[in-house]
PDB file of N, CA and C in Angstrom:
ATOM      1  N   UNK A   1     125.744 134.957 110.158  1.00  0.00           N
ATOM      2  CA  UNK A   1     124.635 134.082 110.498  1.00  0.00           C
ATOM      3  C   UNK A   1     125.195 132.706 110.846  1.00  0.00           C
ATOM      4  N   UNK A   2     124.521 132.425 112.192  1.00  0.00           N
ATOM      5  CA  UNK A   2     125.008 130.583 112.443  1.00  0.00           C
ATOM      6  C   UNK A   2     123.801 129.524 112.183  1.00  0.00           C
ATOM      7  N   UNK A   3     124.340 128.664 112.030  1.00  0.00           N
ATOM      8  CA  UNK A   3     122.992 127.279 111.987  1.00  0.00           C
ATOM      9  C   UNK A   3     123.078 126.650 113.570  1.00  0.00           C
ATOM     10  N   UNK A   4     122.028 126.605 114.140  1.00  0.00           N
ATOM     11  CA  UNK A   4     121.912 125.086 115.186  1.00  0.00           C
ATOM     12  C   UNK A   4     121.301 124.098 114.631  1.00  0.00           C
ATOM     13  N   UNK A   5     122.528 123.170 114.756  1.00  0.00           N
ATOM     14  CA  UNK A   5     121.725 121.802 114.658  1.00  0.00           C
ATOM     15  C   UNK A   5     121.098 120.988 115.671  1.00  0.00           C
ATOM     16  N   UNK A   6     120.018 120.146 116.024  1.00  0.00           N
ATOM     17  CA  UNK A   6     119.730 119.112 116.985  1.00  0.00           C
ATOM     18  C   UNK A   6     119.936 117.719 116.083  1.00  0.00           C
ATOM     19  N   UNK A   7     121.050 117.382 116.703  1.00  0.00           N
ATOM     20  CA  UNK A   7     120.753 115.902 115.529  1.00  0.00           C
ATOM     21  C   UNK A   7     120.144 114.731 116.209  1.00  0.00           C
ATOM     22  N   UNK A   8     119.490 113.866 115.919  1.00  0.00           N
ATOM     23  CA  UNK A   8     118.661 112.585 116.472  1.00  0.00           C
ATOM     24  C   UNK A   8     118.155 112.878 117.697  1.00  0.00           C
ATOM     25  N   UNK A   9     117.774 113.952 118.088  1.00  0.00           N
ATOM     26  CA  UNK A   9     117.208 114.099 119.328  1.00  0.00           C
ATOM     27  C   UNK A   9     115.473 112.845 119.754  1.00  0.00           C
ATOM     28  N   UNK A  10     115.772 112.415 120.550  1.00  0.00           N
ATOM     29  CA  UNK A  10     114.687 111.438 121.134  1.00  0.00           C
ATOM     30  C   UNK A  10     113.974 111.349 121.015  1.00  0.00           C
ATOM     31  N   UNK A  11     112.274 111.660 121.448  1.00  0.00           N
ATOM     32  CA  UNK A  11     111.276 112.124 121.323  1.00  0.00           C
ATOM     33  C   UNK A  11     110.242 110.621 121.174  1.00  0.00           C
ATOM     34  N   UNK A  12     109.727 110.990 121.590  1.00  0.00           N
ATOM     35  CA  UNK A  12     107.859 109.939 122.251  1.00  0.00           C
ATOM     36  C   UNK A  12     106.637 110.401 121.521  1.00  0.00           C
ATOM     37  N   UNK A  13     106.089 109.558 120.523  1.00  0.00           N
ATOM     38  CA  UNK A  13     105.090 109.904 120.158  1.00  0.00           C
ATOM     39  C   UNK A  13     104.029 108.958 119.693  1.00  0.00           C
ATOM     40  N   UNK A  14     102.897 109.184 120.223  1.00  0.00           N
ATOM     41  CA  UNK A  14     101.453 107.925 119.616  1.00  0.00           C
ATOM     42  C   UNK A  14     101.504 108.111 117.873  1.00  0.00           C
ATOM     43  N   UNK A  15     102.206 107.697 116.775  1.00  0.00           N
ATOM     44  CA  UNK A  15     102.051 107.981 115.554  1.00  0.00           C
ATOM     45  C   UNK A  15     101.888 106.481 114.949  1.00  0.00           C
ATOM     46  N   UNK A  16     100.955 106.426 113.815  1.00  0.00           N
ATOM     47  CA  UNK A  16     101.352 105.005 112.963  1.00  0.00           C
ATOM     48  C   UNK A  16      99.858 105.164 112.343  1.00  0.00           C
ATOM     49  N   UNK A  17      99.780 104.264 111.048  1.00  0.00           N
ATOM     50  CA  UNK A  17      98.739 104.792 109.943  1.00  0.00           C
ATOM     51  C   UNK A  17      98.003 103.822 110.693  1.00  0.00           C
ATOM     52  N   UNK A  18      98.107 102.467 111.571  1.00  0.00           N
ATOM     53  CA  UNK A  18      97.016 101.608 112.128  1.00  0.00           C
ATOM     54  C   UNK A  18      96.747 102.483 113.499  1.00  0.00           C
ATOM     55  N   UNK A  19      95.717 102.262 114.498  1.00  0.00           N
ATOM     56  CA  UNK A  19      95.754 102.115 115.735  1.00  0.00           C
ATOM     57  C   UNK A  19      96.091 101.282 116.308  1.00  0.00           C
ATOM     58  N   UNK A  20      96.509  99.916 116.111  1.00  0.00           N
ATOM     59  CA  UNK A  20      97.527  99.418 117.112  1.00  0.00           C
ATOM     60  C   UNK A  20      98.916 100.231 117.380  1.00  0.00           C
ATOM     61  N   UNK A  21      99.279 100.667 116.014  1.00  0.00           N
ATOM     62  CA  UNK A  21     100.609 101.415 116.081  1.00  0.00           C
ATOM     63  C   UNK A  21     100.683 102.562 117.683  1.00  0.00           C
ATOM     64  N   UNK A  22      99.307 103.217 117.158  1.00  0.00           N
ATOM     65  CA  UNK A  22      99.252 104.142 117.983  1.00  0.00           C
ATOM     66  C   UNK A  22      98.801 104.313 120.190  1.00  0.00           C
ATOM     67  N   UNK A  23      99.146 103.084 119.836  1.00  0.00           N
ATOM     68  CA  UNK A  23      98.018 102.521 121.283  1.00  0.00           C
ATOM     69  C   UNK A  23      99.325 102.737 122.102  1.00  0.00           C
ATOM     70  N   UNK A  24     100.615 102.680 121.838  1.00  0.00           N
ATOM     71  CA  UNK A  24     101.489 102.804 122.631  1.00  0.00           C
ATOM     72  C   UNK A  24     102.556 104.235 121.946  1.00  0.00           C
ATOM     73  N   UNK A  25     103.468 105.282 123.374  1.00  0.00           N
ATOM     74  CA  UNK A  25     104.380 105.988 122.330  1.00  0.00           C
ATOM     75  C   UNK A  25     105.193 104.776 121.603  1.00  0.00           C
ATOM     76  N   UNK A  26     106.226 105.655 120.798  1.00  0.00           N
ATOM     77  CA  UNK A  26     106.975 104.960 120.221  1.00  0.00           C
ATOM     78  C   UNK A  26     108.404 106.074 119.991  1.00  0.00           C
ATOM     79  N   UNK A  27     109.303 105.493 120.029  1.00  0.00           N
ATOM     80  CA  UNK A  27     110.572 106.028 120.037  1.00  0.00           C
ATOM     81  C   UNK A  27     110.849 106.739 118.206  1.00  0.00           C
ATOM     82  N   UNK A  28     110.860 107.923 118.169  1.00  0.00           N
ATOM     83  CA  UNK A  28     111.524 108.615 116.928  1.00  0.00           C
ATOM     84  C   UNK A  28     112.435 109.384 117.019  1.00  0.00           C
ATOM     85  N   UNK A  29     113.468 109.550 116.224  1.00  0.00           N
ATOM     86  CA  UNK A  29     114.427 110.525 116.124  1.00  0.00           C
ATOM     87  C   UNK A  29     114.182 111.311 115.117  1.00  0.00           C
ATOM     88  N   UNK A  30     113.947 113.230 116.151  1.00  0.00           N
ATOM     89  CA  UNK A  30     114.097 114.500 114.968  1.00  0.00           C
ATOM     90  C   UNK A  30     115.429 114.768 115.082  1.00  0.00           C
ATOM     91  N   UNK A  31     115.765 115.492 114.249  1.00  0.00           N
ATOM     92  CA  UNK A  31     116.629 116.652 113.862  1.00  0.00           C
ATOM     93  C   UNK A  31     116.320 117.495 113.173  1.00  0.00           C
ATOM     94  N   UNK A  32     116.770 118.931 113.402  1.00  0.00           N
ATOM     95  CA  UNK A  32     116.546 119.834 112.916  1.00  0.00           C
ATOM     96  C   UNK A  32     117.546 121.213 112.588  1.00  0.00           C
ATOM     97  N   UNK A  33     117.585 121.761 112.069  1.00  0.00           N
ATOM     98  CA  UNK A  33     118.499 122.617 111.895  1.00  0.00           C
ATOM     99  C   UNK A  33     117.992 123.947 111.389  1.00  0.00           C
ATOM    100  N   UNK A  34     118.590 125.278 111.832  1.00  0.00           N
ATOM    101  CA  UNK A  34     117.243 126.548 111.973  1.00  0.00           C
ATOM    102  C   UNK A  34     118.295 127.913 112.125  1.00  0.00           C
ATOM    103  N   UNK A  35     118.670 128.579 111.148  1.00  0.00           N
ATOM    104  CA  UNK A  35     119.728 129.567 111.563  1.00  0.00           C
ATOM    105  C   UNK A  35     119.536 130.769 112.711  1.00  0.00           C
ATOM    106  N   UNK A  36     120.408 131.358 113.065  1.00  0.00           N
ATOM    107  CA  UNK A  36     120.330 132.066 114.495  1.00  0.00           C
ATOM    108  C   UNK A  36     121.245 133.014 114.060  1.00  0.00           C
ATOM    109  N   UNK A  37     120.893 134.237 114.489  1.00  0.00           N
ATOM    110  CA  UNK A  37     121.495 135.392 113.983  1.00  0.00           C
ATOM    111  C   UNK A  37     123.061 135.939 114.950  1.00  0.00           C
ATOM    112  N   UNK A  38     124.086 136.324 114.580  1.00  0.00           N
ATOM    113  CA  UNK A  38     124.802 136.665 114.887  1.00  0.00           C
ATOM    114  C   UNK A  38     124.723 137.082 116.612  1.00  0.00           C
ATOM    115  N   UNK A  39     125.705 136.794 117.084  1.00  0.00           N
ATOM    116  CA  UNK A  39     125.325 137.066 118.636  1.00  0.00           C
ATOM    117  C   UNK A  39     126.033 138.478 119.300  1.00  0.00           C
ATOM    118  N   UNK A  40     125.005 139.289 119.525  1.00  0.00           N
ATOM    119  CA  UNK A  40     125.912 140.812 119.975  1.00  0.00           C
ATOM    120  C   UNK A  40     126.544 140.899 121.138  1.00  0.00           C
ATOM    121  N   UNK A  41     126.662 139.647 121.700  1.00  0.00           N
ATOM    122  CA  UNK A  41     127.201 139.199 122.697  1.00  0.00           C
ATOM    123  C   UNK A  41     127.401 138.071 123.225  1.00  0.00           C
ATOM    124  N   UNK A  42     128.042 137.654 124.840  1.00  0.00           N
ATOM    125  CA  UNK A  42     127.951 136.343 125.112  1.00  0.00           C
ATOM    126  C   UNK A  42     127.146 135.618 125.624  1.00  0.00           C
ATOM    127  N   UNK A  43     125.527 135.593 125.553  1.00  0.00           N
ATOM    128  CA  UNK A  43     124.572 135.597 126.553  1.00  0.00           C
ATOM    129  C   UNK A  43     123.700 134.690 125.841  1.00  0.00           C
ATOM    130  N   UNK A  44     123.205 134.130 126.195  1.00  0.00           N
ATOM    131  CA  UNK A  44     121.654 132.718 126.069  1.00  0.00           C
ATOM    132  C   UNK A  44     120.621 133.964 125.390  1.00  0.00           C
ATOM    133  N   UNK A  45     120.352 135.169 125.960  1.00  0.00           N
ATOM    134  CA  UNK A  45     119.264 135.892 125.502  1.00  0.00           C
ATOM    135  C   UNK A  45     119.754 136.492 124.035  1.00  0.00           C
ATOM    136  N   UNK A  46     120.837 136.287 123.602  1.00  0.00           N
ATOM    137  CA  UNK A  46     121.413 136.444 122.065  1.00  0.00           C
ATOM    138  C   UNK A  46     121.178 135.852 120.992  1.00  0.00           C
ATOM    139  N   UNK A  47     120.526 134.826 121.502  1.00  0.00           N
ATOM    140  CA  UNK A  47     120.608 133.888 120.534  1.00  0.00           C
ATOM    141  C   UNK A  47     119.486 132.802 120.725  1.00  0.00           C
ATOM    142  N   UNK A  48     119.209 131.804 119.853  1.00  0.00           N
ATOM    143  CA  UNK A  48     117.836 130.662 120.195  1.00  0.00           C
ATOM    144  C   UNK A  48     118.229 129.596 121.476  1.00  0.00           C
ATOM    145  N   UNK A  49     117.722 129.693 122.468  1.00  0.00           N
ATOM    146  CA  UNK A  49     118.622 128.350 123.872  1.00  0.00           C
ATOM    147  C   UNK A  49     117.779 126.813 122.717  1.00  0.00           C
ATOM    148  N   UNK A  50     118.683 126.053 122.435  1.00  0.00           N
ATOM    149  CA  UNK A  50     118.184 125.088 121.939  1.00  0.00           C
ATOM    150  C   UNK A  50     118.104 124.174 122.780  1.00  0.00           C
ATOM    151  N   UNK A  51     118.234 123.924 123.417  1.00  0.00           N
ATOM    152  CA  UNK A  51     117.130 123.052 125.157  1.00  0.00           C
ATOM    153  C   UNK A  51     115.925 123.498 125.003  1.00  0.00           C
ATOM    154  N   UNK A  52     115.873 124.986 124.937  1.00  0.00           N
ATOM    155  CA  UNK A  52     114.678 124.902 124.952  1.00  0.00           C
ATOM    156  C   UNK A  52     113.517 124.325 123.742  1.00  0.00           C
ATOM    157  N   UNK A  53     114.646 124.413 122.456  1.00  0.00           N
ATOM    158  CA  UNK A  53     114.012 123.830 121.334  1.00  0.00           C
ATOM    159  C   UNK A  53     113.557 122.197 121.451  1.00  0.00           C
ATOM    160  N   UNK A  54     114.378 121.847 121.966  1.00  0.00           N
ATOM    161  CA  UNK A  54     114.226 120.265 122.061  1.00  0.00           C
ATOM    162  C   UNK A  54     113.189 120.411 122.997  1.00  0.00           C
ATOM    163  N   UNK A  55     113.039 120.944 123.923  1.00  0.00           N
ATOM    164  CA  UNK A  55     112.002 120.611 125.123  1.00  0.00           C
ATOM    165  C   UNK A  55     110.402 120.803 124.424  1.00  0.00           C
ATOM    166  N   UNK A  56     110.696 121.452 123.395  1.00  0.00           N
ATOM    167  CA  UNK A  56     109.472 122.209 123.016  1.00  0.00           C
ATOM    168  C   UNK A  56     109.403 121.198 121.583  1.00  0.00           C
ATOM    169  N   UNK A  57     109.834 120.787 121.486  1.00  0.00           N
ATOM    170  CA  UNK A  57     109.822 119.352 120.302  1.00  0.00           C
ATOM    171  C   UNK A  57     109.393 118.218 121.094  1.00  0.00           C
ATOM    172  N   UNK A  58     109.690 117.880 121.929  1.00  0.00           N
ATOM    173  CA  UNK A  58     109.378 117.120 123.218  1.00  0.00           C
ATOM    174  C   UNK A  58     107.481 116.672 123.473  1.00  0.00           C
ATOM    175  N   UNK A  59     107.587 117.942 123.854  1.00  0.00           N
ATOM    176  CA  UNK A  59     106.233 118.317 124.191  1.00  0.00           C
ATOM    177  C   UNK A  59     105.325 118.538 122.627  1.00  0.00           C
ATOM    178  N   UNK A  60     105.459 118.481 121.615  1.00  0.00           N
ATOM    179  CA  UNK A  60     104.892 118.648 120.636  1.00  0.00           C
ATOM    180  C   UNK A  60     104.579 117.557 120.372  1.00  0.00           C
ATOM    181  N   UNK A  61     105.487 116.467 120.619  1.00  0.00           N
ATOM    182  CA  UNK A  61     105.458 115.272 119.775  1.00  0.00           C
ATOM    183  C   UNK A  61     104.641 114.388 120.823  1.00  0.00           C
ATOM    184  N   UNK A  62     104.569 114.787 121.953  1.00  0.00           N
ATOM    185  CA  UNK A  62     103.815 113.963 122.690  1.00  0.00           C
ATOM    186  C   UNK A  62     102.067 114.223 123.372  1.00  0.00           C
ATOM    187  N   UNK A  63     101.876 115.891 122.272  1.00  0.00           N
ATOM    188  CA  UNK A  63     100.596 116.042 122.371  1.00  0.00           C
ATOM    189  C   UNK A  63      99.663 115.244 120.927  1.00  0.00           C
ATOM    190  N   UNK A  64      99.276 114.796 122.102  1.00  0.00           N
ATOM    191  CA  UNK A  64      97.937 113.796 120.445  1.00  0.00           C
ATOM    192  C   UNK A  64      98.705 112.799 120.187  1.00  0.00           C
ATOM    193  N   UNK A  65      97.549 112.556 119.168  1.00  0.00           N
ATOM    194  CA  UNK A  65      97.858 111.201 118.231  1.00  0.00           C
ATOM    195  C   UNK A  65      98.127 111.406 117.056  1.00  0.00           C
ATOM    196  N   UNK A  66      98.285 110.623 116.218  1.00  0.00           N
ATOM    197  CA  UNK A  66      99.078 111.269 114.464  1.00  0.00           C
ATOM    198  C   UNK A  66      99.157 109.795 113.883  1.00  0.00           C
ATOM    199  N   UNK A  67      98.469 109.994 112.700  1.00  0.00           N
ATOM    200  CA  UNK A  67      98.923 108.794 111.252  1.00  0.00           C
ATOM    201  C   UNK A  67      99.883 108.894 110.804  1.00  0.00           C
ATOM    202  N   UNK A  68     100.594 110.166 110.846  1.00  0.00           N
ATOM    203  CA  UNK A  68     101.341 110.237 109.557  1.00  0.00           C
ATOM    204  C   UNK A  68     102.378 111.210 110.295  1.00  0.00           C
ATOM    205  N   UNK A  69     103.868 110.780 109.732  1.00  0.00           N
ATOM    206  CA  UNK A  69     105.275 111.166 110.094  1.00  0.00           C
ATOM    207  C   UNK A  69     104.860 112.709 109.775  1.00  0.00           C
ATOM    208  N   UNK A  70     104.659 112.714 108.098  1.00  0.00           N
ATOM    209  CA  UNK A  70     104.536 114.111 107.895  1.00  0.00           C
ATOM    210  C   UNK A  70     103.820 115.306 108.278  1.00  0.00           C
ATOM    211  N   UNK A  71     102.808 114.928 108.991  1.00  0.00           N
ATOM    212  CA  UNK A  71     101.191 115.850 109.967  1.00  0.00           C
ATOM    213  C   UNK A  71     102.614 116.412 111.510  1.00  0.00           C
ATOM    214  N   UNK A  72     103.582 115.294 111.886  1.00  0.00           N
ATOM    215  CA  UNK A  72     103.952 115.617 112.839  1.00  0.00           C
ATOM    216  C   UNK A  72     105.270 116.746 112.258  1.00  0.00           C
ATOM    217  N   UNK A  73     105.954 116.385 111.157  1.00  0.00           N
ATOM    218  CA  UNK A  73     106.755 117.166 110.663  1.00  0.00           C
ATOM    219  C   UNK A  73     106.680 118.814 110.145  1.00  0.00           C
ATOM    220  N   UNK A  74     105.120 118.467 109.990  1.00  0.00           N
ATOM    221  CA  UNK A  74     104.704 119.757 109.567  1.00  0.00           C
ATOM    222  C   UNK A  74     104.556 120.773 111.268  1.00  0.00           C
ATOM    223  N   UNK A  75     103.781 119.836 111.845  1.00  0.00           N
ATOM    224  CA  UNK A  75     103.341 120.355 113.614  1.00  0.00           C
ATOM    225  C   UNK A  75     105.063 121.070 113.869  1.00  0.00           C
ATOM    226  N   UNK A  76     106.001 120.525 114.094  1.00  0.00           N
ATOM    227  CA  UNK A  76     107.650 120.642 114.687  1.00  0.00           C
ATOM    228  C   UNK A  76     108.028 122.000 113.564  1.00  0.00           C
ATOM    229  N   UNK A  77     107.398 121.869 112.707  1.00  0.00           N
ATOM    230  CA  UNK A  77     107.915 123.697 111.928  1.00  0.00           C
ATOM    231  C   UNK A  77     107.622 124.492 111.887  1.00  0.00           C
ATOM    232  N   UNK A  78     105.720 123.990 112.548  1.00  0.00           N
ATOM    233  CA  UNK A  78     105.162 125.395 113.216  1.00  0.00           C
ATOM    234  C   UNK A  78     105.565 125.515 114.198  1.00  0.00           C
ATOM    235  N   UNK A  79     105.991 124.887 115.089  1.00  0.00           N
ATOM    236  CA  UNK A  79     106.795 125.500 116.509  1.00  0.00           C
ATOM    237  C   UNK A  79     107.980 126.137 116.259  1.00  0.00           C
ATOM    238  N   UNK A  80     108.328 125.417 115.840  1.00  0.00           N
ATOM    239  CA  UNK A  80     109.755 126.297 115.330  1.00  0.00           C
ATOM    240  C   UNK A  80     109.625 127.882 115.390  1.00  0.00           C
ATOM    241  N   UNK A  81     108.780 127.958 114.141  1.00  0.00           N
ATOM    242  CA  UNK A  81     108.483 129.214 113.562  1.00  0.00           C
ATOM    243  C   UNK A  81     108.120 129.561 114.474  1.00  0.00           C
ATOM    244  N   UNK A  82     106.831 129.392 115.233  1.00  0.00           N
ATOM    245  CA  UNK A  82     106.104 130.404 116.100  1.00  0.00           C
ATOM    246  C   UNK A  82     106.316 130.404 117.342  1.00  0.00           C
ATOM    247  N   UNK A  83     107.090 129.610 117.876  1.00  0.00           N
ATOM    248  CA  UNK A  83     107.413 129.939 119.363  1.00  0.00           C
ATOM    249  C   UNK A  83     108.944 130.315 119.449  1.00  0.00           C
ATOM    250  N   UNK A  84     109.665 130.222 118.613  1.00  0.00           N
ATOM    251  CA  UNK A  84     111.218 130.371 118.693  1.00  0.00           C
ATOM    252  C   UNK A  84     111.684 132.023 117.596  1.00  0.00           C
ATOM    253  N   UNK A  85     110.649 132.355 116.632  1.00  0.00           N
ATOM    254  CA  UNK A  85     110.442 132.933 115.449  1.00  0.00           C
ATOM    255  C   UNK A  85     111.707 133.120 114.387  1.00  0.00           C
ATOM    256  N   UNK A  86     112.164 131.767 113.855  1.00  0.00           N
ATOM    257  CA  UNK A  86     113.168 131.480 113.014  1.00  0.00           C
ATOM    258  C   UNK A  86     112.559 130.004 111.882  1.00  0.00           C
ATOM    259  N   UNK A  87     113.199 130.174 110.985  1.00  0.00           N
ATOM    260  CA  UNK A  87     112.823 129.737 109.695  1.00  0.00           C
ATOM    261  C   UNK A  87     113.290 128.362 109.508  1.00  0.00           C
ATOM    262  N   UNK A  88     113.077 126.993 110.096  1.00  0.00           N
ATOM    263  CA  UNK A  88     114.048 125.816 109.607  1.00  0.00           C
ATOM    264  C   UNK A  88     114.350 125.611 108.637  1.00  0.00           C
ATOM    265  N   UNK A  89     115.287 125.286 108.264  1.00  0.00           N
ATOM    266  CA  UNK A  89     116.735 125.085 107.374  1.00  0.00           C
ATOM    267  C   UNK A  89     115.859 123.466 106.818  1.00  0.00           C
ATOM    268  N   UNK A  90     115.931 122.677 107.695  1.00  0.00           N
ATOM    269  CA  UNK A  90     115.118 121.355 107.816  1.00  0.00           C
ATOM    270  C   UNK A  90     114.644 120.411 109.243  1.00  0.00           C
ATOM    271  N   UNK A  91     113.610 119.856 108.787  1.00  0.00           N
ATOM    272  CA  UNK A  91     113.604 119.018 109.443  1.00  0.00           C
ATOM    273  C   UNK A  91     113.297 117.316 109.397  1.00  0.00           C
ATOM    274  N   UNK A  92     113.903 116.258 109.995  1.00  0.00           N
ATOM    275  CA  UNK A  92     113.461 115.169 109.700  1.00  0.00           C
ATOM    276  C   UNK A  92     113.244 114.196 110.722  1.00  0.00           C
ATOM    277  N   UNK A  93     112.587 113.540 110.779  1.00  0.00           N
ATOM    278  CA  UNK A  93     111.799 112.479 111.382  1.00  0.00           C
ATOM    279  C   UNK A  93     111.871 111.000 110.884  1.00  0.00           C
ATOM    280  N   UNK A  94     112.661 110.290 112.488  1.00  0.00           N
ATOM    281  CA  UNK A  94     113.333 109.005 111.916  1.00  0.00           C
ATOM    282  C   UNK A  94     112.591 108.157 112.732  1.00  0.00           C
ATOM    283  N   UNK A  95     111.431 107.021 111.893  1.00  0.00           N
ATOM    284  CA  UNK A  95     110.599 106.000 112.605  1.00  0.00           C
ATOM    285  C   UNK A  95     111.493 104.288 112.536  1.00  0.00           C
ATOM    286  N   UNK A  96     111.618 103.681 113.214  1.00  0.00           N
ATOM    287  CA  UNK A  96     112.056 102.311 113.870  1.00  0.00           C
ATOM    288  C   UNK A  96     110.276 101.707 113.177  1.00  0.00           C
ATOM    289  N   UNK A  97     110.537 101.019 112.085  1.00  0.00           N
ATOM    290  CA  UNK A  97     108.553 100.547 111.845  1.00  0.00           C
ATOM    291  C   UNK A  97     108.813  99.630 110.899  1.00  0.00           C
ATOM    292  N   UNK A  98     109.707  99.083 109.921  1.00  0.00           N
ATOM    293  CA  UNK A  98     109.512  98.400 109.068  1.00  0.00           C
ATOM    294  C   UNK A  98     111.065  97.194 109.346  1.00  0.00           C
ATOM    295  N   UNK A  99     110.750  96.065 109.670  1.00  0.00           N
ATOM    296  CA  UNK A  99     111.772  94.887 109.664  1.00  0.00           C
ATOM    297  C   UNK A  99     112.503  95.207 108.363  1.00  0.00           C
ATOM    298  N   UNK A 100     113.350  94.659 108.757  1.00  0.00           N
ATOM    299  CA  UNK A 100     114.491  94.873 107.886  1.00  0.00           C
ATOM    300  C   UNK A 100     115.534  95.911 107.433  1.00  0.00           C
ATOM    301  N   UNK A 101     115.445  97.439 108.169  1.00  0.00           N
ATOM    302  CA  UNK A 101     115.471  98.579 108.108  1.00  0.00           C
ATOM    303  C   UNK A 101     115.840  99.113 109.211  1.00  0.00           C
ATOM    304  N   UNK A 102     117.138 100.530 108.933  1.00  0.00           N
ATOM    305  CA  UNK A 102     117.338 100.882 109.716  1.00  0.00           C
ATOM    306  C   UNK A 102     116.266 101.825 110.511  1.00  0.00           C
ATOM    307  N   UNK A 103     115.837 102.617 109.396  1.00  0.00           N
ATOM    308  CA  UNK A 103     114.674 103.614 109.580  1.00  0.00           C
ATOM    309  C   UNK A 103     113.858 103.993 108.363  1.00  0.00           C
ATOM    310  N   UNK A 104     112.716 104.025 108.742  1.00  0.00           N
ATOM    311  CA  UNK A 104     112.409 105.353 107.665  1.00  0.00           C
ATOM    312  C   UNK A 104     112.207 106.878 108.255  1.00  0.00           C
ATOM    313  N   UNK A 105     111.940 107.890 106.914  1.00  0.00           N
ATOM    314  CA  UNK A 105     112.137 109.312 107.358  1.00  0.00           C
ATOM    315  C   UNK A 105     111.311 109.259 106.697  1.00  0.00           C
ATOM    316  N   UNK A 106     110.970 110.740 107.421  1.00  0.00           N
ATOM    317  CA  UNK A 106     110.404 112.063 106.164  1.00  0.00           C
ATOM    318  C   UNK A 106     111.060 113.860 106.452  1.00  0.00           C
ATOM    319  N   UNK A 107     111.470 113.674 105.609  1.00  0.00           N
ATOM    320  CA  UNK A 107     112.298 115.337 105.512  1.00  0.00           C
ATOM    321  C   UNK A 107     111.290 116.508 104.948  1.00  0.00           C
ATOM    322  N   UNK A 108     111.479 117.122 105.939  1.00  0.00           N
ATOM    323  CA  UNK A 108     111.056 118.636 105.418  1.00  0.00           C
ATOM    324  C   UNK A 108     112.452 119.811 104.919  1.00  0.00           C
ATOM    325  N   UNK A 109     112.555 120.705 104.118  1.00  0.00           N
ATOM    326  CA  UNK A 109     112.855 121.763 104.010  1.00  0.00           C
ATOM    327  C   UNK A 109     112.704 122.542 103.526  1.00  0.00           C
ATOM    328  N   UNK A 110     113.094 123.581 104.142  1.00  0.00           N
ATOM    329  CA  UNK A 110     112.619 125.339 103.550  1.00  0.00           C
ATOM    330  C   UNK A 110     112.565 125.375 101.840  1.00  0.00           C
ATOM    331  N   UNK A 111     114.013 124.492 101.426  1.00  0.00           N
ATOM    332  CA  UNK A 111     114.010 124.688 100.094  1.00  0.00           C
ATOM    333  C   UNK A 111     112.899 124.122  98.800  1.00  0.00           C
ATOM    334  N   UNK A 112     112.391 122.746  99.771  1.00  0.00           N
ATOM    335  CA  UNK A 112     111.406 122.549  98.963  1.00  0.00           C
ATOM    336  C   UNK A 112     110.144 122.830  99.158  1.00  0.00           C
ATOM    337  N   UNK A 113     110.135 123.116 100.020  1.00  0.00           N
ATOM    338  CA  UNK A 113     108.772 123.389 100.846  1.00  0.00           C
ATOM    339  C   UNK A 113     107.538 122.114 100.969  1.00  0.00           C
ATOM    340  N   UNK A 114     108.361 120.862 101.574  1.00  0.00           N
ATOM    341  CA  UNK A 114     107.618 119.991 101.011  1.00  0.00           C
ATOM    342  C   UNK A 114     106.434 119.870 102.361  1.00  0.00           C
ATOM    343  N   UNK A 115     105.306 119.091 102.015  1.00  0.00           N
ATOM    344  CA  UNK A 115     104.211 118.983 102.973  1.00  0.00           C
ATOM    345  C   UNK A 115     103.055 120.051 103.183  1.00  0.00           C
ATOM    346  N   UNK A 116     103.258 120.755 101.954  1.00  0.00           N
ATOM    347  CA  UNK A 116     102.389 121.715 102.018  1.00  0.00           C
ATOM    348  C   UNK A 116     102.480 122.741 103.358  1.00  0.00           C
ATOM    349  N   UNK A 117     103.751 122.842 104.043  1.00  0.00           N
ATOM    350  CA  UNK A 117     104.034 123.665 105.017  1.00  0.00           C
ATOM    351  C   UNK A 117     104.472 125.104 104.638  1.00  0.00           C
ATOM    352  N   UNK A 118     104.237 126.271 104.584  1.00  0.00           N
ATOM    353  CA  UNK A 118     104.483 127.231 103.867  1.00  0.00           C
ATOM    354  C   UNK A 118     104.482 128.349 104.866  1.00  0.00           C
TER     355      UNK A 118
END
């Protein structure tokens, strides 16, 4: 069994607990990491194309609006799951929002099952 990782991948999204926050996107960094089963060969159809994962993180994060890091963290693990059909390892979500700071997060993973994502 292998892991893919996406680390700090880009992503655009209307999120923030005010509506001013939300009146414009705003720049976040996911990552995620999601194991992929042994490859019976050398081929893209062997295995998860993670372009396409990011593209499809992409597009997740830029449908709607959202208060909360974690509503979107939870949204990025149902895709995962249901359009790719593999189990994330984790995922986290890095907001640019508070002076003084590099970031804040919010982490999801399988192990804790946090966010009521199940």
């Amino acid at each position: 069994m292998f892991t893919v990782e996406i680390c700090d991948l880009e992503i655009m999204a209307r999120i923030g607990a005010f509506e001013e926050e939300r009146r414009e996107f705003q720049r976040l960094l996911v990552s995620v990491s999601f194991p992929v089963p042994d490859p019976k060969g050398d081929d893209l159809c062997d295995t998860v194309d993670y372009a396409a994962v990011a593209e499809a993180l992409r597009a997740c994060a830029k449908a709607g609006e959202r208060k909360l890091l974690e509503t979107l963290c939870a949204e990025i693990v149902q895709e995962i799951r249901l359009r790719f059909g593999v189990e994330p390892d984790c995922v986290m979500i890095k907001k640019f929002i508070l002076p003084e700071t590099r970031w804040v997060a919010v982490h999801w993973s399988s192990s804790t099952r946090m966010g009521g994502v199940r």
